[in-house]
C-alpha atoms as a PDB file:
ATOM      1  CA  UNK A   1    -144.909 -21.567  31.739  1.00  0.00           C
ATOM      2  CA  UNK A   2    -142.197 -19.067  30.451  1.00  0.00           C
ATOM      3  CA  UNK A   3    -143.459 -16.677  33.253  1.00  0.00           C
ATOM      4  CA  UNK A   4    -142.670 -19.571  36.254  1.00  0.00           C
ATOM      5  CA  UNK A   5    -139.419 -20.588  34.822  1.00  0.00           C
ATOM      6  CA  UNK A   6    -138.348 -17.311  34.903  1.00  0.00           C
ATOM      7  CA  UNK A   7    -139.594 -16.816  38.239  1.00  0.00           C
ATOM      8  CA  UNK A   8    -137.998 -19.918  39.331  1.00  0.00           C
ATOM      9  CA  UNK A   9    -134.468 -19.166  37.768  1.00  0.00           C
ATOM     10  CA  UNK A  10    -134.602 -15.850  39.300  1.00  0.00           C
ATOM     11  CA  UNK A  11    -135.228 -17.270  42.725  1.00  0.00           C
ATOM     12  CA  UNK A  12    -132.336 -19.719  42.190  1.00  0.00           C
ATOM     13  CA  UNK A  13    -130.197 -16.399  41.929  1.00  0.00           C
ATOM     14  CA  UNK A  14    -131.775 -14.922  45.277  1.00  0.00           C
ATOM     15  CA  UNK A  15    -130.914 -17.756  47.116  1.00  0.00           C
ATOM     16  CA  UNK A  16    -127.072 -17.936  46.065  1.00  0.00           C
ATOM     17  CA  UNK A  17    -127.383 -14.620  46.593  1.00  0.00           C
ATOM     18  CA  UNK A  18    -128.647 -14.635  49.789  1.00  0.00           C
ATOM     19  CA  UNK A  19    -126.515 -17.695  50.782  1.00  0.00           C
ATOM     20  CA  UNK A  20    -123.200 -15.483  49.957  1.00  0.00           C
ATOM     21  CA  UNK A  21    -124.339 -12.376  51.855  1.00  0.00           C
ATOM     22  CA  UNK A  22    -125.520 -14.724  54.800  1.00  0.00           C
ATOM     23  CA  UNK A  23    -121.745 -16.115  54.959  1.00  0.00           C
ATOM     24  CA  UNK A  24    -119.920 -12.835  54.603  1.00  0.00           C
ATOM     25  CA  UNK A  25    -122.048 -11.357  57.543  1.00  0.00           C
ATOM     26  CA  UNK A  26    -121.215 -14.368  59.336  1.00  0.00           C
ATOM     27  CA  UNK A  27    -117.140 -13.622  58.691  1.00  0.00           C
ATOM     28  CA  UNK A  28    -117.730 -10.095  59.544  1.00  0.00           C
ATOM     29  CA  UNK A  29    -118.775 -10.928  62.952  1.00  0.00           C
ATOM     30  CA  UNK A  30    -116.433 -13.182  64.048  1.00  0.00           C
ATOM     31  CA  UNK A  31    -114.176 -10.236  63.977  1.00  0.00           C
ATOM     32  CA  UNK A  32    -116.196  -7.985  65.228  1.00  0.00           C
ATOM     33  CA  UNK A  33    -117.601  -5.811  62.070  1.00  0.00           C
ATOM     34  CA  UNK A  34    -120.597  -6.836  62.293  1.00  0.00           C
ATOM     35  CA  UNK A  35    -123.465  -7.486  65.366  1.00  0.00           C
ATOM     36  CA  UNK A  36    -125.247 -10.653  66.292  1.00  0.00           C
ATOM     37  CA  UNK A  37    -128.482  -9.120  64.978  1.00  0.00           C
ATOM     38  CA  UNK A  38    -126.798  -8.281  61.577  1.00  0.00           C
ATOM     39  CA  UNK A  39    -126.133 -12.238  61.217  1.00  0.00           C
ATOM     40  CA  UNK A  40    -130.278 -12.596  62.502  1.00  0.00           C
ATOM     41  CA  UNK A  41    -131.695 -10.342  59.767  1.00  0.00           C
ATOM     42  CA  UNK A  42    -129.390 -11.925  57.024  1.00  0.00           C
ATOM     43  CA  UNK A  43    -130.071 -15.633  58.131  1.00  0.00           C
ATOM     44  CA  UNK A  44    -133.790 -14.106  57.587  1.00  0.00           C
ATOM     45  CA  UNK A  45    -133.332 -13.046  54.329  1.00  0.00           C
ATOM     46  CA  UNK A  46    -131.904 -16.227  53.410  1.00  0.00           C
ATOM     47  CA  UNK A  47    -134.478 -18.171  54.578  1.00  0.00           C
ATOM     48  CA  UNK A  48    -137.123 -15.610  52.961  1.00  0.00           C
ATOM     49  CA  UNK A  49    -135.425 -16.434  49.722  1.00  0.00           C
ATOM     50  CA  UNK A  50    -135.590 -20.161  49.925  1.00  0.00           C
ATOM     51  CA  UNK A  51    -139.170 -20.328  50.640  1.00  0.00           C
ATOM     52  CA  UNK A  52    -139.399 -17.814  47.703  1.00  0.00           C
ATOM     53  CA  UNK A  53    -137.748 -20.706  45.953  1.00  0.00           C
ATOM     54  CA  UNK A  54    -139.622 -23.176  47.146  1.00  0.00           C
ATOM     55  CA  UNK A  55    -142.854 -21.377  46.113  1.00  0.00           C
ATOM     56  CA  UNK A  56    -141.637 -21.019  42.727  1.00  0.00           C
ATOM     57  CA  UNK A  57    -140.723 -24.549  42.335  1.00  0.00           C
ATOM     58  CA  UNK A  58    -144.193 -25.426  43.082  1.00  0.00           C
ATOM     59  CA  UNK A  59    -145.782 -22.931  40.734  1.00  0.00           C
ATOM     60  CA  UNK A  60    -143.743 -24.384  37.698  1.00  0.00           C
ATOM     61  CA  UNK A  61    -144.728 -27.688  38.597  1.00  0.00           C
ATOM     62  CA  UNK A  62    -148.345 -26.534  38.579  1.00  0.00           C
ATOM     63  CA  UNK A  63    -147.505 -24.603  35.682  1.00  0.00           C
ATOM     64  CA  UNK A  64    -145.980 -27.910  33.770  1.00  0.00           C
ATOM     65  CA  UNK A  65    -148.413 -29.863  34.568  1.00  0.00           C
ATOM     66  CA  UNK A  66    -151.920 -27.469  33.064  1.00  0.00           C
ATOM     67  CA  UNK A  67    -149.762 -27.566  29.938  1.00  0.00           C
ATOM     68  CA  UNK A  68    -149.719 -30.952  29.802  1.00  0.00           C
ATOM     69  CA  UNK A  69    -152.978 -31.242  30.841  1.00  0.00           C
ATOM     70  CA  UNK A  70    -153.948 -28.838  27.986  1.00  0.00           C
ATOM     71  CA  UNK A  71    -152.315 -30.707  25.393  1.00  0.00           C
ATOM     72  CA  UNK A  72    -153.548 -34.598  26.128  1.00  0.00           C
ATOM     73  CA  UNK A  73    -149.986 -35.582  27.306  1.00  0.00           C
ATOM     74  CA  UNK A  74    -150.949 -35.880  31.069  1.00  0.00           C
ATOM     75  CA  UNK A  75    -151.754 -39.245  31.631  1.00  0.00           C
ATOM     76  CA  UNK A  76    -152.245 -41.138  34.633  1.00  0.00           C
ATOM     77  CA  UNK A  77    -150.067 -44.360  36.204  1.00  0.00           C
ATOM     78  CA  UNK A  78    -152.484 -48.096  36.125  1.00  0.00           C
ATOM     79  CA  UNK A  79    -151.528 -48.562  39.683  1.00  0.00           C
ATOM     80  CA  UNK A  80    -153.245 -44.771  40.785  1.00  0.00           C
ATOM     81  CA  UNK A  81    -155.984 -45.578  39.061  1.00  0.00           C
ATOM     82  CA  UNK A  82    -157.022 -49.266  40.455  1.00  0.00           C
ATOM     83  CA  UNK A  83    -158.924 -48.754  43.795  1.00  0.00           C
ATOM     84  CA  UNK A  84    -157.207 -50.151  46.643  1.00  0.00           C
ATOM     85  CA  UNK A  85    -159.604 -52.349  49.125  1.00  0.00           C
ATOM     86  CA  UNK A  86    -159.461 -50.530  52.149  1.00  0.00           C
ATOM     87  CA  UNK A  87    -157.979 -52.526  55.041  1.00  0.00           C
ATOM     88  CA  UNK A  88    -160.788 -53.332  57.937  1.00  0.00           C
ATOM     89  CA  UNK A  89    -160.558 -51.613  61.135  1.00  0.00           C
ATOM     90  CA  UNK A  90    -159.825 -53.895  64.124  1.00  0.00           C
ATOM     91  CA  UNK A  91    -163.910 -53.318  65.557  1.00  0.00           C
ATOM     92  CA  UNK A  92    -165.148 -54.531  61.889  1.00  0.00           C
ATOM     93  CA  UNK A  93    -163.288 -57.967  61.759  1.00  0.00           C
ATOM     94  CA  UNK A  94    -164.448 -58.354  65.863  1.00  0.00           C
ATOM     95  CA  UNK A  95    -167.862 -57.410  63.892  1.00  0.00           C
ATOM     96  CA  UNK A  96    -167.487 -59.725  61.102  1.00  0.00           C
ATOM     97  CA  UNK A  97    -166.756 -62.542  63.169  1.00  0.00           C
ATOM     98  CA  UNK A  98    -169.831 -61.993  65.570  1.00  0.00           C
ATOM     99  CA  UNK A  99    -172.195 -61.690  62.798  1.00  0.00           C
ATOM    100  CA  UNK A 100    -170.216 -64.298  60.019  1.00  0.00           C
ATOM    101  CA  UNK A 101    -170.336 -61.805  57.285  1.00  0.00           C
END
Protein backbone atom coordinates (compact mmCIF):
# COMPACT_ATOMS: atom_id res chain seq x y z
CA UNK A 1 0.00 0.00 0.00
CA UNK A 2 2.92 2.41 0.98
CA UNK A 3 4.58 1.31 -2.37
CA UNK A 4 1.21 2.59 -4.61
CA UNK A 5 0.76 5.72 -2.70
CA UNK A 6 4.03 6.60 -3.37
CA UNK A 7 3.73 5.69 -6.84
CA UNK A 8 0.61 7.57 -7.10
CA UNK A 9 1.95 10.87 -5.41
CA UNK A 10 4.86 10.70 -7.61
CA UNK A 11 2.73 10.53 -10.70
CA UNK A 12 0.68 13.49 -9.40
CA UNK A 13 4.14 15.39 -9.65
CA UNK A 14 4.77 14.09 -13.36
CA UNK A 15 1.70 15.31 -14.48
CA UNK A 16 2.05 19.02 -13.06
CA UNK A 17 5.15 18.57 -14.30
CA UNK A 18 4.38 17.66 -17.53
CA UNK A 19 1.36 20.06 -17.65
CA UNK A 20 3.96 23.14 -17.01
CA UNK A 21 6.51 22.02 -19.62
CA UNK A 22 3.52 21.31 -22.10
CA UNK A 23 2.44 25.15 -21.61
CA UNK A 24 5.85 26.73 -21.78
CA UNK A 25 6.53 24.85 -25.15
CA UNK A 26 3.29 26.04 -26.19
CA UNK A 27 4.47 29.97 -25.34
CA UNK A 28 7.70 29.27 -26.97
CA UNK A 29 6.10 28.65 -30.21
CA UNK A 30 3.87 31.22 -30.58
CA UNK A 31 6.94 33.28 -30.93
CA UNK A 32 8.72 31.28 -32.80
CA UNK A 33 11.37 29.42 -30.32
CA UNK A 34 10.09 26.53 -30.60
CA UNK A 35 8.60 24.05 -33.71
CA UNK A 36 5.18 22.57 -34.11
CA UNK A 37 6.68 19.12 -33.45
CA UNK A 38 8.33 20.38 -30.17
CA UNK A 39 4.59 21.24 -28.92
CA UNK A 40 3.65 17.28 -30.48
CA UNK A 41 6.29 15.45 -28.42
CA UNK A 42 5.49 17.54 -25.21
CA UNK A 43 1.59 17.20 -25.57
CA UNK A 44 2.90 13.36 -25.70
CA UNK A 45 4.63 13.40 -22.71
CA UNK A 46 1.83 14.91 -21.02
CA UNK A 47 -0.51 12.59 -21.98
CA UNK A 48 2.11 9.65 -21.19
CA UNK A 49 2.10 11.03 -17.71
CA UNK A 50 -1.59 11.11 -17.13
CA UNK A 51 -2.19 7.64 -18.13
CA UNK A 52 0.85 6.95 -15.82
CA UNK A 53 -1.49 8.58 -13.35
CA UNK A 54 -4.29 6.99 -14.17
CA UNK A 55 -2.58 3.57 -13.84
CA UNK A 56 -1.44 4.39 -10.51
CA UNK A 57 -4.74 5.46 -9.30
CA UNK A 58 -6.02 2.15 -10.16
CA UNK A 59 -3.23 0.18 -8.55
CA UNK A 60 -3.87 1.96 -5.10
CA UNK A 61 -7.36 1.27 -5.37
CA UNK A 62 -6.52 -2.39 -5.93
CA UNK A 63 -3.97 -1.98 -3.44
CA UNK A 64 -6.69 -0.47 -0.74
CA UNK A 65 -8.95 -2.69 -1.33
CA UNK A 66 -6.59 -6.47 -0.69
CA UNK A 67 -5.87 -4.66 2.57
CA UNK A 68 -9.15 -4.43 3.42
CA UNK A 69 -9.90 -7.54 2.17
CA UNK A 70 -7.05 -8.94 4.35
CA UNK A 71 -8.22 -7.49 7.42
CA UNK A 72 -12.26 -8.41 7.41
CA UNK A 73 -13.18 -4.69 6.80
CA UNK A 74 -14.31 -5.22 3.11
CA UNK A 75 -17.77 -5.76 3.20
CA UNK A 76 -20.27 -5.82 0.63
CA UNK A 77 -23.56 -3.30 -0.01
CA UNK A 78 -27.38 -5.49 0.63
CA UNK A 79 -28.49 -4.13 -2.65
CA UNK A 80 -25.15 -5.94 -4.68
CA UNK A 81 -25.81 -8.80 -3.08
CA UNK A 82 -29.77 -9.46 -3.76
CA UNK A 83 -30.10 -11.02 -7.29
CA UNK A 84 -31.91 -8.93 -9.61
CA UNK A 85 -34.75 -10.91 -11.78
CA UNK A 86 -33.58 -10.56 -15.10
CA UNK A 87 -36.00 -8.66 -17.35
CA UNK A 88 -37.60 -11.09 -20.26
CA UNK A 89 -36.56 -10.62 -23.71
CA UNK A 90 -39.34 -9.44 -26.07
CA UNK A 91 -39.39 -13.37 -27.97
CA UNK A 92 -39.93 -14.92 -24.26
CA UNK A 93 -43.11 -12.89 -23.23
CA UNK A 94 -44.41 -13.58 -27.25
CA UNK A 95 -43.36 -17.23 -25.85
CA UNK A 96 -45.02 -17.02 -22.61
CA UNK A 97 -48.13 -15.91 -23.96
CA UNK A 98 -48.33 -18.74 -26.70
CA UNK A 99 -47.66 -21.40 -24.28
CA UNK A 100 -49.48 -19.58 -20.85
CA UNK A 101 -46.50 -20.14 -18.72
Amino acid sequence: LTAARAAYDSSLQNVAAAELAYKVVIVEQGVGLRALVDVFDTEDQLLSARLDLASAEQQLAVAERALLAATGQLTTPPEAIIAKKPKPRPRDAARAAVTGQ
